[in-house]
N, C-alpha and C. Protein backbone atom coordinates (compact mmCIF):
# COMPACT_ATOMS: atom_id res chain seq x y z
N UNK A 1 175.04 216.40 69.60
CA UNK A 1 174.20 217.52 69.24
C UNK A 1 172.85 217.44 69.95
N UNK A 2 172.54 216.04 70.06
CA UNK A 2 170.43 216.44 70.36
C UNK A 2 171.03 216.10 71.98
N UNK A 3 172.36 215.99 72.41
CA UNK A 3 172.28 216.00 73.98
C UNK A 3 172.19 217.84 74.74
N UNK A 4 172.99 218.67 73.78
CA UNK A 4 173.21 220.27 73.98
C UNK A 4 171.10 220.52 74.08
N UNK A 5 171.07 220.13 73.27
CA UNK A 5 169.12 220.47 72.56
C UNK A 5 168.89 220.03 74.25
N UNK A 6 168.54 218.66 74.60
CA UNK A 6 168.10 218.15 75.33
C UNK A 6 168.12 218.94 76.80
N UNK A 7 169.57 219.37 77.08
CA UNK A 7 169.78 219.70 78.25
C UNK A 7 169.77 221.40 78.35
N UNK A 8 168.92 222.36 77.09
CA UNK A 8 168.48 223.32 77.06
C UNK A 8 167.40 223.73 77.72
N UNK A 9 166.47 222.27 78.00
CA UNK A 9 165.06 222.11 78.27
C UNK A 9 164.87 222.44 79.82
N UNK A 10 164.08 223.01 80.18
CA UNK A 10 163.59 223.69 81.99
C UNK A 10 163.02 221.80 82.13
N UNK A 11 164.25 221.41 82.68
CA UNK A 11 163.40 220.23 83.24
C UNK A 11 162.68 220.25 84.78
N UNK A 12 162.13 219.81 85.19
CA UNK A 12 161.51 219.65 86.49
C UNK A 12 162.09 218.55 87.32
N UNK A 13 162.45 219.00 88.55
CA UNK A 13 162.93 217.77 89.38
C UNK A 13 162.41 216.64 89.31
N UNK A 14 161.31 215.87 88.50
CA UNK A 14 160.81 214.57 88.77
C UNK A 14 161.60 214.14 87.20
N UNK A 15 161.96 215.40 86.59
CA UNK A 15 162.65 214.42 85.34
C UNK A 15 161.93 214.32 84.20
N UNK A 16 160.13 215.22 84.67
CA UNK A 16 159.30 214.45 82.91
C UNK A 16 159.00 215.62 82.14
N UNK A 17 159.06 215.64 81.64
CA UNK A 17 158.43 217.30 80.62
C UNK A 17 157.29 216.12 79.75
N UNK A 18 155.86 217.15 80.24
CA UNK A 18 154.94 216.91 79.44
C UNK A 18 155.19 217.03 77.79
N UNK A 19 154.48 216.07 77.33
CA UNK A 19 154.57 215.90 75.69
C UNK A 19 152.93 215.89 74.66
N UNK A 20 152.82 216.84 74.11
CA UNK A 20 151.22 216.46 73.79
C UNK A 20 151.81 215.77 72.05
N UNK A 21 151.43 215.03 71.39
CA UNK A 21 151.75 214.13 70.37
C UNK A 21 150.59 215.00 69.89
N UNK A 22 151.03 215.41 68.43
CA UNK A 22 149.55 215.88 66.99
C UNK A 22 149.75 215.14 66.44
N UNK A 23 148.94 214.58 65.39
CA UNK A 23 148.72 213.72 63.75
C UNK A 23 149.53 215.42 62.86
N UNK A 24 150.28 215.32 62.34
CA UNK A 24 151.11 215.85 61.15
C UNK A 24 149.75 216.05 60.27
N UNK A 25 149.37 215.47 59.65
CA UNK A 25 148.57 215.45 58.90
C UNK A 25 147.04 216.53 59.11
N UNK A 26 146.61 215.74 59.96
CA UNK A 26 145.27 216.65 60.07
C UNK A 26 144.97 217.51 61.25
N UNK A 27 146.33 217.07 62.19
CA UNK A 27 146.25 218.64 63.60
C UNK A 27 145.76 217.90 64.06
N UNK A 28 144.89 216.58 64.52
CA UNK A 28 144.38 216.35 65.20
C UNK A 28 145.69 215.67 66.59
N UNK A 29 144.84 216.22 68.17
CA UNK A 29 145.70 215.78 68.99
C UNK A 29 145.30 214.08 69.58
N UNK A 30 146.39 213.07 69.28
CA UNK A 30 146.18 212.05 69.72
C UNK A 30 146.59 211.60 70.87
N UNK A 31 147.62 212.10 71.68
CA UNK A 31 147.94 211.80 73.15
C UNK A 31 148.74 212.96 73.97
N UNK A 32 149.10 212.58 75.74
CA UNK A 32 149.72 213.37 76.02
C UNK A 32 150.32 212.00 76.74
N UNK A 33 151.21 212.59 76.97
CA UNK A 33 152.13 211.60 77.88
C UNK A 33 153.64 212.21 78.14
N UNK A 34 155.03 211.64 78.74
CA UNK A 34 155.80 212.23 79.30
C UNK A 34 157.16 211.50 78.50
N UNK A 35 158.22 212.64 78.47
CA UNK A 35 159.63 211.80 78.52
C UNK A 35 160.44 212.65 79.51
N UNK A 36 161.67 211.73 80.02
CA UNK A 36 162.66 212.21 80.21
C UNK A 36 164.00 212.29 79.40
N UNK A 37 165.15 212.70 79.93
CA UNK A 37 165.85 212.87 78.82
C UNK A 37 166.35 212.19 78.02
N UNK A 38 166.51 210.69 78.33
CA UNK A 38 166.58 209.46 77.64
C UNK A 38 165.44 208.80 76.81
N UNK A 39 163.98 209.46 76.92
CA UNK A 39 163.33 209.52 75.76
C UNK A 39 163.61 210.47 74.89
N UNK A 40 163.95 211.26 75.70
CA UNK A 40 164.06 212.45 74.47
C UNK A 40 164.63 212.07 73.55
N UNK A 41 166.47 211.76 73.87
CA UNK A 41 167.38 211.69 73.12
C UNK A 41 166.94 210.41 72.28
N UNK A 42 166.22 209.57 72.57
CA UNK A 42 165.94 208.09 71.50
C UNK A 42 164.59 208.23 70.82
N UNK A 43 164.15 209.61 71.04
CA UNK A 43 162.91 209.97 69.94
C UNK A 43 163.65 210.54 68.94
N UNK A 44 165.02 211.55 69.33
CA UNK A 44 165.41 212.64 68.23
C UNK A 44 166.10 211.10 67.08
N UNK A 45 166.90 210.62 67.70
CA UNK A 45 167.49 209.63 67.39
C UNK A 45 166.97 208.64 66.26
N UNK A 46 165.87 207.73 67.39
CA UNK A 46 165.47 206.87 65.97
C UNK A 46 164.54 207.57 65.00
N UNK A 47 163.76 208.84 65.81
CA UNK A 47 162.85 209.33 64.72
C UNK A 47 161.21 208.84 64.64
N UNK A 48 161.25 208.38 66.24
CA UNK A 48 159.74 207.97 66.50
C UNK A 48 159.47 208.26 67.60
N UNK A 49 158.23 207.76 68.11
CA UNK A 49 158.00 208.63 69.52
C UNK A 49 158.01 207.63 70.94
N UNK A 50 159.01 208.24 71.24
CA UNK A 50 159.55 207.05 72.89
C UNK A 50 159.07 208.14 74.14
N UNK A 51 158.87 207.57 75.22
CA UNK A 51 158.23 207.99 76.10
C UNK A 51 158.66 207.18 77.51
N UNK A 52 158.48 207.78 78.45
CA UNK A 52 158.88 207.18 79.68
C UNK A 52 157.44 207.15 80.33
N UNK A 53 156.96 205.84 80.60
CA UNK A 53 155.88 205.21 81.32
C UNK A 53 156.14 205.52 82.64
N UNK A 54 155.31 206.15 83.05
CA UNK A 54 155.36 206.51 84.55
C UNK A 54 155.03 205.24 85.74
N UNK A 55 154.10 204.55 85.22
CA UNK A 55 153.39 203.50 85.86
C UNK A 55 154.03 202.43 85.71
N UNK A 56 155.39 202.17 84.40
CA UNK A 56 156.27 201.25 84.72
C UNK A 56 157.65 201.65 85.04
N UNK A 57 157.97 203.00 85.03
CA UNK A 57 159.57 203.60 85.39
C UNK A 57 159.95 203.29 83.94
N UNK A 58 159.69 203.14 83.47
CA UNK A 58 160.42 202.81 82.09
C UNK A 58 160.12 202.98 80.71
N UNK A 59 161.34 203.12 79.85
CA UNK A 59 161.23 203.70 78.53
C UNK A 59 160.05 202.99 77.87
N UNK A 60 158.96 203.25 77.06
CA UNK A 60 158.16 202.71 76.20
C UNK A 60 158.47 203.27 74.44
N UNK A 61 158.53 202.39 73.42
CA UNK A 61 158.35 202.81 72.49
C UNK A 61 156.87 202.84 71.53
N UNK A 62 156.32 203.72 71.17
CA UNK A 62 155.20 203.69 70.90
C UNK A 62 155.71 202.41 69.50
N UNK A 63 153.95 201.40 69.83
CA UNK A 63 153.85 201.07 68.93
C UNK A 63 154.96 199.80 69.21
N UNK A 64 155.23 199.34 70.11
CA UNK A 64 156.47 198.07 70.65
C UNK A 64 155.71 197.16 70.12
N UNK A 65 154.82 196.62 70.89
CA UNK A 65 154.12 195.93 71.02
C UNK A 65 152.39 195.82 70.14
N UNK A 66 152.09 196.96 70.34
CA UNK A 66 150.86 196.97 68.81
C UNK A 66 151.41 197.22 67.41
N UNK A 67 152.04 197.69 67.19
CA UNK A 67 152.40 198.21 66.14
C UNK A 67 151.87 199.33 65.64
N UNK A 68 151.50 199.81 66.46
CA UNK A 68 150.96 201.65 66.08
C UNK A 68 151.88 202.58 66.47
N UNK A 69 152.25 202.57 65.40
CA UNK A 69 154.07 203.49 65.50
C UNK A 69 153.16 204.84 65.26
N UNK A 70 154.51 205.60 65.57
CA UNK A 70 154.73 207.18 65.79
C UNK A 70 156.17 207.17 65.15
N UNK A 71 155.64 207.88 63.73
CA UNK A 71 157.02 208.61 62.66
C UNK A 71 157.22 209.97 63.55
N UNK A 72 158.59 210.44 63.77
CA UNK A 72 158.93 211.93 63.99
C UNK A 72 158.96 212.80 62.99
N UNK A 73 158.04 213.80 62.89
CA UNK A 73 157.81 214.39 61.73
C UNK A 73 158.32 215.77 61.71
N UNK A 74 158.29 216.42 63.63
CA UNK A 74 158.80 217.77 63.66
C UNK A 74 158.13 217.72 65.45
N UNK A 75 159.50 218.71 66.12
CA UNK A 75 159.47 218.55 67.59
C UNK A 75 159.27 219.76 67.99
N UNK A 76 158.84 220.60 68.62
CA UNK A 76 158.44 222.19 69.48
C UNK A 76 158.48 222.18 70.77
N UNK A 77 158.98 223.04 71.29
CA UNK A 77 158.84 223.15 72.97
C UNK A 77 158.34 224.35 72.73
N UNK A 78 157.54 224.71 74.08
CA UNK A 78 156.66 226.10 74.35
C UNK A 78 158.09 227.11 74.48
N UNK A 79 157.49 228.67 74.61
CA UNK A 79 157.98 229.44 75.32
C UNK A 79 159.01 229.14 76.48
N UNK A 80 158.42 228.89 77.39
CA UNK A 80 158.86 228.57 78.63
C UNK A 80 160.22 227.54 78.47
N UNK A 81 159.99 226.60 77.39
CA UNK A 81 161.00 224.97 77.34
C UNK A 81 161.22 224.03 78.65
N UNK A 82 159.36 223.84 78.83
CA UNK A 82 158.72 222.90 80.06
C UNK A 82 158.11 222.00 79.27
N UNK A 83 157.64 222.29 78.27
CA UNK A 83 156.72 221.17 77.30
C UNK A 83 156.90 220.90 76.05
N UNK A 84 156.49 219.71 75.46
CA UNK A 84 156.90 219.50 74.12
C UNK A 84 155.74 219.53 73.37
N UNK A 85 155.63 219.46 72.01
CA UNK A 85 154.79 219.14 71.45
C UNK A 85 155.51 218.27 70.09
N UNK A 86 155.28 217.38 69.61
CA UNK A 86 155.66 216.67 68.84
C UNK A 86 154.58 215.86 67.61
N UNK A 87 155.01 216.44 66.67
CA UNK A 87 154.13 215.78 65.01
C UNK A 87 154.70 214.80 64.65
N UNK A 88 153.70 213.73 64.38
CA UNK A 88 154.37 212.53 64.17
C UNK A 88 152.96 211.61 62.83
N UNK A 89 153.49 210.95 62.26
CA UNK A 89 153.18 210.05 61.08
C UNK A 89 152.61 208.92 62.07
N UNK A 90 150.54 208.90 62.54
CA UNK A 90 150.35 207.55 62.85
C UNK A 90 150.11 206.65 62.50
N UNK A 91 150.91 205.92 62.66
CA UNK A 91 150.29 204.53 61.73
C UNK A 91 149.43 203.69 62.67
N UNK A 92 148.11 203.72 62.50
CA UNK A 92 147.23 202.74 63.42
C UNK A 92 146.71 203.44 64.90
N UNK A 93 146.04 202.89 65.64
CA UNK A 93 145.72 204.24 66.61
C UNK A 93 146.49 204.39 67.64
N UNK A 94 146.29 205.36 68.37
CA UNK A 94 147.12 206.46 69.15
C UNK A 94 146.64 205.95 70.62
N UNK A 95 145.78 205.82 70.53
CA UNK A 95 144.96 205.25 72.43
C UNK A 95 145.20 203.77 72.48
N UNK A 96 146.30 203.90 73.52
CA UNK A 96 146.31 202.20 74.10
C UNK A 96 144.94 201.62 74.30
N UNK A 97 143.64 202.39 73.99
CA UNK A 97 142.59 201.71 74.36
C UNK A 97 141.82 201.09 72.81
N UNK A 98 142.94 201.49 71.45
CA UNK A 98 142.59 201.01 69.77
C UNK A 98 141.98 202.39 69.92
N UNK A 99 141.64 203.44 70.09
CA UNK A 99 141.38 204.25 69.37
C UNK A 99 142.01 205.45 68.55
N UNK A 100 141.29 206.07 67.55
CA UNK A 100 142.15 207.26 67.13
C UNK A 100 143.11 207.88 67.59
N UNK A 101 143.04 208.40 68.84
CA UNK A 101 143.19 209.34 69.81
C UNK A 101 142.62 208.96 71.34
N UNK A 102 143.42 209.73 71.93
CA UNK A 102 143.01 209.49 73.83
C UNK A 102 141.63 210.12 74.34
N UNK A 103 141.68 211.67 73.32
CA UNK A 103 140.77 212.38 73.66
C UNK A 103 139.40 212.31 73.34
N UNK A 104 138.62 211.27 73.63
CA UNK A 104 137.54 211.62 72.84
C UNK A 104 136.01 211.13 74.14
N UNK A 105 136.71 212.08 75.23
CA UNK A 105 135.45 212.28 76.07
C UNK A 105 135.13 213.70 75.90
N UNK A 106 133.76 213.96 75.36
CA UNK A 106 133.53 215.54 75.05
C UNK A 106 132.91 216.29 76.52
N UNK A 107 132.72 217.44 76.77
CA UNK A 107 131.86 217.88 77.99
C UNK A 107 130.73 218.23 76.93
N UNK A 108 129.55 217.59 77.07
CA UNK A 108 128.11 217.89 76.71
C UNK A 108 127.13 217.97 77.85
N UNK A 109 126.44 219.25 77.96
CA UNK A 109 125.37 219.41 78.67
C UNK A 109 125.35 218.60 80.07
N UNK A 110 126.75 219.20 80.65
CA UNK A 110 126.93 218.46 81.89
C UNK A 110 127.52 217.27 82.45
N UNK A 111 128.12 216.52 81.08
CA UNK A 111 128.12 215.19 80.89
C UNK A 111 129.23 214.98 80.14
N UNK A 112 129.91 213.63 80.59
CA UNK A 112 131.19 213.52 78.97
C UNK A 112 130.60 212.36 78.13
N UNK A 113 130.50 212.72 77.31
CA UNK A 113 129.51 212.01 76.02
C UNK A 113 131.26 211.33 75.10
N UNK A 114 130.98 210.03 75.14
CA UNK A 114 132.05 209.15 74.03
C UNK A 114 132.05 209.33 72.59
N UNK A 115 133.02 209.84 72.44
CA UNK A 115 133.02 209.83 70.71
C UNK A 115 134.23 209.59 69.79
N UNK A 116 134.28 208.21 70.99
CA UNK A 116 135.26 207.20 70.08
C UNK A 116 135.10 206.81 69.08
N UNK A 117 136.01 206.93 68.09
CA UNK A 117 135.84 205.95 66.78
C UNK A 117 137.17 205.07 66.66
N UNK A 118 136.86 203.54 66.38
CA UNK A 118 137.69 202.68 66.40
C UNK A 118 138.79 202.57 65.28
N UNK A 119 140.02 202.55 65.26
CA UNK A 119 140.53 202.26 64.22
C UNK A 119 141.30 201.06 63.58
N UNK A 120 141.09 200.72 62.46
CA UNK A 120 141.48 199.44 61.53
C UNK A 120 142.48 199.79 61.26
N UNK A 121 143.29 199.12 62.15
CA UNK A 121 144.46 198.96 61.27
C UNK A 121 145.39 198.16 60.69
């Protein structure tokens, strides 16, 4: 079944359909990053969020290695079915760098001003 889903998707010859990851909870966006169809199928699957690392060729599971998992909470592709968007349950932060989220360079008055906040988890 999630292989028919999978191979509905406008993939692009390199194989990745952009993915922007939300917090379920409060809308807030914590990453973007890529799968191909063998993430796909092992996100619908186990029900967390897998991704294909560009910079290593290879499958990553969020949260392998830190333990800042990504629950699958509910999956969307645009219009088009070039991109995903995916809600997920975080447990612990979202930025390989410990933070909340990836996004938190703002444009201020010319400038990207940090407004990282660290998370305990």
């Amino acid at each position: 079944m999630n292989e028919a889903l999978v191979d509905s998707l406008k993939w692009p010859e390199n194989g990745l359909l952009p993915v922007i990851t939300q917090c379920s909870e409060t809308g807030q966006i914590l990453m973007q990053a890529y799968m191909n169809k063998e993430a796909l199928i092992a996100t619908l699957s186990e029900k967390r969020g897998v991704y294909f690392s560009r910079s290593r060729q290879a499958l990553w599971r969020k949260g392998e290695t830190s333990g800042h998992t990504q629950e699958l909470v509910s999956l969307h592709t645009d219009c088009d079915k070039d991109s995903l968007l995916m809600k997920v349950t975080q447990t612990g932060a979202a930025c390989h760098t410990g933070y909340e989220h990836c996004f938190f360079y703002a444009a201020e008055q010319g400038d990207w001003v940090d407004t990282r906040k660290e998370v305990n988890a």
